[in-house]
Structure formats: structure tokens, C-alpha cells
C-alpha atoms as a PDB file:
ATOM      1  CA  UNK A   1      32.114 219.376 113.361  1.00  0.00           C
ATOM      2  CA  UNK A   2      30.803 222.397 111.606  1.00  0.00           C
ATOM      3  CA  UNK A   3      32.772 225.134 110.891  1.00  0.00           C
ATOM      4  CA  UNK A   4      31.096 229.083 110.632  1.00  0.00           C
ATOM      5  CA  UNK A   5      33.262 231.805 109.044  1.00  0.00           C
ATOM      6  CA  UNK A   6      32.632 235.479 109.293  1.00  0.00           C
ATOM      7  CA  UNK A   7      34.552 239.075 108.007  1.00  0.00           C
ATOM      8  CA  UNK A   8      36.843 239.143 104.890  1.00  0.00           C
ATOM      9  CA  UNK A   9      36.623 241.378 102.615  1.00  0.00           C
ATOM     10  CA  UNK A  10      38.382 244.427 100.605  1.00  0.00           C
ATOM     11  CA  UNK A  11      41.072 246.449 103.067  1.00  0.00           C
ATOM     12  CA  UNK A  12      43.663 248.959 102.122  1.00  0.00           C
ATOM     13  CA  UNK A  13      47.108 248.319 102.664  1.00  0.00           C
ATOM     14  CA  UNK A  14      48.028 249.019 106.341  1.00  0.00           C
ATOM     15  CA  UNK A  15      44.236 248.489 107.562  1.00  0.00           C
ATOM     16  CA  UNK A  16      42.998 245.794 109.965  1.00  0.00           C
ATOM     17  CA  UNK A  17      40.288 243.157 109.549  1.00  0.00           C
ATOM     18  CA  UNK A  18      39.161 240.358 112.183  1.00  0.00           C
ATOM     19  CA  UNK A  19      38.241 237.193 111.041  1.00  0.00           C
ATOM     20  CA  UNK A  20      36.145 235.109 113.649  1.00  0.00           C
ATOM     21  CA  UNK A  21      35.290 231.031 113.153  1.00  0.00           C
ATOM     22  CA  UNK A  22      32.761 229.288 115.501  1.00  0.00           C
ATOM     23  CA  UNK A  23      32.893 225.311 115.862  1.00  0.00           C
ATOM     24  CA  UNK A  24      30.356 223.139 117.310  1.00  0.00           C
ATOM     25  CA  UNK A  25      29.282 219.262 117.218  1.00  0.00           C
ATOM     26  CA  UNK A  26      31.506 216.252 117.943  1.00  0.00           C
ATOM     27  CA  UNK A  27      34.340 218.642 119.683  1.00  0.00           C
ATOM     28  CA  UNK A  28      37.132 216.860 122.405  1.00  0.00           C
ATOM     29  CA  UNK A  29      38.189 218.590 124.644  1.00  0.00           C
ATOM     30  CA  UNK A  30      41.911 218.780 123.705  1.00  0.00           C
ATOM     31  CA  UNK A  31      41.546 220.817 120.070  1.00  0.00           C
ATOM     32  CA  UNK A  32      42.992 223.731 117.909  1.00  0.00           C
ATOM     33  CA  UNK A  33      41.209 225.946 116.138  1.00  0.00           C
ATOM     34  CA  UNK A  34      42.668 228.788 113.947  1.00  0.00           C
ATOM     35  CA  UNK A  35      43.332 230.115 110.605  1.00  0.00           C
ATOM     36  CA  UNK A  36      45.339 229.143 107.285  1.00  0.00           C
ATOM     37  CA  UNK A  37      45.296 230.849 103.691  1.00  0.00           C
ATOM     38  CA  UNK A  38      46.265 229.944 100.391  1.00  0.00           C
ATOM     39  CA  UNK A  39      47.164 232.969  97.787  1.00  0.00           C
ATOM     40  CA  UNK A  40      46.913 232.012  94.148  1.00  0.00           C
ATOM     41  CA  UNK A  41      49.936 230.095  92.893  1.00  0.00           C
ATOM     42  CA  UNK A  42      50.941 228.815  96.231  1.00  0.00           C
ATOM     43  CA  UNK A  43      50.905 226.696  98.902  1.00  0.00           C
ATOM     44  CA  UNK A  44      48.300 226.854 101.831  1.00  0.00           C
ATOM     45  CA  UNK A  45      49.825 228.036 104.632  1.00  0.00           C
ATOM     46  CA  UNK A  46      49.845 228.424 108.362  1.00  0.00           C
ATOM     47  CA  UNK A  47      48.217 231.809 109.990  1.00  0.00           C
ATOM     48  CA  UNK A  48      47.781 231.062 113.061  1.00  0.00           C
ATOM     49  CA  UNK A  49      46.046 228.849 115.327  1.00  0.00           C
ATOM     50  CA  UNK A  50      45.197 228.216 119.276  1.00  0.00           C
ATOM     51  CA  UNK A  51      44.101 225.017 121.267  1.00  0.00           C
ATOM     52  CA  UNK A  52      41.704 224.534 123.859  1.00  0.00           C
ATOM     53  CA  UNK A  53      44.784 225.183 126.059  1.00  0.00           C
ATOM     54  CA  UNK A  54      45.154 228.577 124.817  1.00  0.00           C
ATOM     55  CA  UNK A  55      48.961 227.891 123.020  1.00  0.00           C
ATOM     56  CA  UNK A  56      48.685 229.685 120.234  1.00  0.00           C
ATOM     57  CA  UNK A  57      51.066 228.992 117.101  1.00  0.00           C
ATOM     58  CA  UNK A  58      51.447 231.889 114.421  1.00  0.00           C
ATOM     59  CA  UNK A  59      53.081 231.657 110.877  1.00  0.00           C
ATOM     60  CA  UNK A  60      56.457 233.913 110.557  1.00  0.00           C
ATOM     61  CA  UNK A  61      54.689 236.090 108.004  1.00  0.00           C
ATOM     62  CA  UNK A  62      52.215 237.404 110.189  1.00  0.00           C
ATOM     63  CA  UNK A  63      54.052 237.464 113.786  1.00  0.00           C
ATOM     64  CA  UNK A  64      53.595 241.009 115.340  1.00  0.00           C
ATOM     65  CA  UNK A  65      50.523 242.060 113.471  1.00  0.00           C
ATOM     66  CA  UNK A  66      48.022 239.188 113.573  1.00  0.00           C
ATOM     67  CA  UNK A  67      46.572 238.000 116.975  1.00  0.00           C
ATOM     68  CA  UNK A  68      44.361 234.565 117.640  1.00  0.00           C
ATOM     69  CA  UNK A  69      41.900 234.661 120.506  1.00  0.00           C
ATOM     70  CA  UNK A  70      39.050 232.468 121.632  1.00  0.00           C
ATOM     71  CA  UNK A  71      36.003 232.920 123.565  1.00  0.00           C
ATOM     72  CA  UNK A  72      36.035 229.744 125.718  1.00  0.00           C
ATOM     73  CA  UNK A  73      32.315 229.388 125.568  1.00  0.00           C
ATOM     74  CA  UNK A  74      31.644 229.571 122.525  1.00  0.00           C
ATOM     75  CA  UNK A  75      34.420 227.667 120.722  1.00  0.00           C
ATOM     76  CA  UNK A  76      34.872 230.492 118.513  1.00  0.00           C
ATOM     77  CA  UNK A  77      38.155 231.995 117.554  1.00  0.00           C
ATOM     78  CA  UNK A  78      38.926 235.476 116.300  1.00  0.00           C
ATOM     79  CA  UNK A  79      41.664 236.963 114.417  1.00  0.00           C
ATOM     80  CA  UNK A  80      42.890 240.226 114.136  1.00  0.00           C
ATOM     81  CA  UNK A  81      45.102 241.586 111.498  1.00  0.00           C
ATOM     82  CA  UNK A  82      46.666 244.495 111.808  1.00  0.00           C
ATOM     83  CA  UNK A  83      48.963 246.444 109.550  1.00  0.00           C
ATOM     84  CA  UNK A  84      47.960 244.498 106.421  1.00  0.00           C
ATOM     85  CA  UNK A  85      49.846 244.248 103.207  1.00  0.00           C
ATOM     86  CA  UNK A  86      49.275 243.378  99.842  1.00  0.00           C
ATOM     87  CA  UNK A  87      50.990 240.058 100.226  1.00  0.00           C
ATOM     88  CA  UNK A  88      48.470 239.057 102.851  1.00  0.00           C
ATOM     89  CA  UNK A  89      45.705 238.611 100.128  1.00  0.00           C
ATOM     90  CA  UNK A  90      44.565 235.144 100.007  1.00  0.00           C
ATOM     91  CA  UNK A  91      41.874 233.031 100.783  1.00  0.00           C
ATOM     92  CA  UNK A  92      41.551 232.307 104.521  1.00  0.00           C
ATOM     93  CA  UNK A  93      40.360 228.933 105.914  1.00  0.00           C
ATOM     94  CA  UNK A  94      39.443 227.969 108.873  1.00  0.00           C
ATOM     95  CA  UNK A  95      40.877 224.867 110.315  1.00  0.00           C
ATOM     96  CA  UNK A  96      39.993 222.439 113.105  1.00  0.00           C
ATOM     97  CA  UNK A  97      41.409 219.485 114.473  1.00  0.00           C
ATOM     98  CA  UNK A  98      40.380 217.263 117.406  1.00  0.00           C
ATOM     99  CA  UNK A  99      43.507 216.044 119.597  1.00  0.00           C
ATOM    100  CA  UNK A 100      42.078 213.927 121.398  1.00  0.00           C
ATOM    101  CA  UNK A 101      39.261 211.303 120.341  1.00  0.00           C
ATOM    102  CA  UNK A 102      38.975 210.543 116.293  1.00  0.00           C
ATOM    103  CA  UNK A 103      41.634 212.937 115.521  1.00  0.00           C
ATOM    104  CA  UNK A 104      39.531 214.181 112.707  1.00  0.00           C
ATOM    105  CA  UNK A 105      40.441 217.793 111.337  1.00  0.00           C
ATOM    106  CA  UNK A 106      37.919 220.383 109.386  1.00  0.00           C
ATOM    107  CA  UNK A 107      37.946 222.820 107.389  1.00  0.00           C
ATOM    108  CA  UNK A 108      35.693 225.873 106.388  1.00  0.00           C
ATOM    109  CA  UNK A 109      34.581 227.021 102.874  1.00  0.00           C
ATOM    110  CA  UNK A 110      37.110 230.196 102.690  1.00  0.00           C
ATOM    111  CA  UNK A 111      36.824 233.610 102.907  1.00  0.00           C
ATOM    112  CA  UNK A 112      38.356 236.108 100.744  1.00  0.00           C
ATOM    113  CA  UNK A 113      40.827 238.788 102.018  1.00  0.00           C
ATOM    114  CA  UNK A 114      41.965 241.227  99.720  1.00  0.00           C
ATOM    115  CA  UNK A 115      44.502 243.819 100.669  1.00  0.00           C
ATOM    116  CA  UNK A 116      44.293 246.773  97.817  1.00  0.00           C
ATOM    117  CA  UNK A 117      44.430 250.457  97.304  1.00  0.00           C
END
């Protein structure tokens, strides 16, 4: 499965940004697709995500402000983030994980989002 990335980038604090992640090759067709991120000193953690169901899952850091969608064609996923903060800067990977079939997961190179006045 390859994995495409596109926005990131340099926001002020209380801006919005949308992150979008297209899949293609080997894909089942039970699979989630979404978003984690990893700030410097820490742990890589959950954003959000959404499977080919459309149940989405979002981390309780970014409930309220960040919202997954897909465009069922294209097994692409965007996400919009809204009211960001400082603590939102991080590196933001896509993920991707087959649920049915091999099981295998993905994930994308990164993209920076910095949140800075």
C-alpha cells in the first residue's frame, strides 16, 4: 500500500489546517485510515482515524476541533483542524491498516505541523 501525504505547514495559534492522505494498492475492503503525530520528546499518538465503515475514532486532545473524513472513491482521508494550539505541533503521520486480509498496517513519511505566532 502506498501512502500520499499533503498540507502541513506553519499556522498561528487558533488557525486551521487540513491534512489529506490518499492510499492505493493491495487495499481490503474492511480498513482504517487516519492520522497520528509524534511531538519531540514523546510518544506517537492517536489523532484520529476512520474505517472503510466510516467509524471514526479521535484522540481526547483533539475532540471538538479536529474532524476525519473520506472520499469513498478515492480512499483518501482528510483532516481538518480547527482552533489549533501550540501543543498541537508535531509531526503528523499517516497510518493505514488492512482489517481484513494480511492485516498489514502503513505508514507515511510525516508531515510537519507547526503551530506558532
Amino acid at each position: 500500500v502506498q501512502l500520499v501525504e499533503s498540507g502541513g505547514g506553519l499556522v498561528q495559534p487558533g488557525g486551521s489546517l487540513t491534512l489529506s492522505c490518499g492510499a492505493s494498492g493491495s487495499i481490503s475492503w474492511l480498513y482504517v485510515l487516519g492520522w497520528h503525530r509524534q511531538a519531540p520528546g514523546k510518544e506517537r499518538e492517536l489523532v484520529a482515524t476512520i474505517n472503510s465503515r466510516s467509524s471514526s475514532t479521535y484522540g481526547d486532545s483533539v475532540k471538538g476541533r479536529f474532524t476525519i473524513s473520506r472520499d469513498y472513491g478515492l480512499n483518501t482521508v482528510y483532516l481538518q483542524m480547527n482552533s489549533l494550539k501550540p501543543e498541537d505541533t508535531a509531526v503528523y503521520y499517516c497510518y493505514f491498516r488492512n482489517l481484513a486480509g494480511d492485516l498489514a498496517e502503513y505508514w507515511g513519511q510525516g508531515t510537519q505541523v507547526t503551530v506558532s505566532s
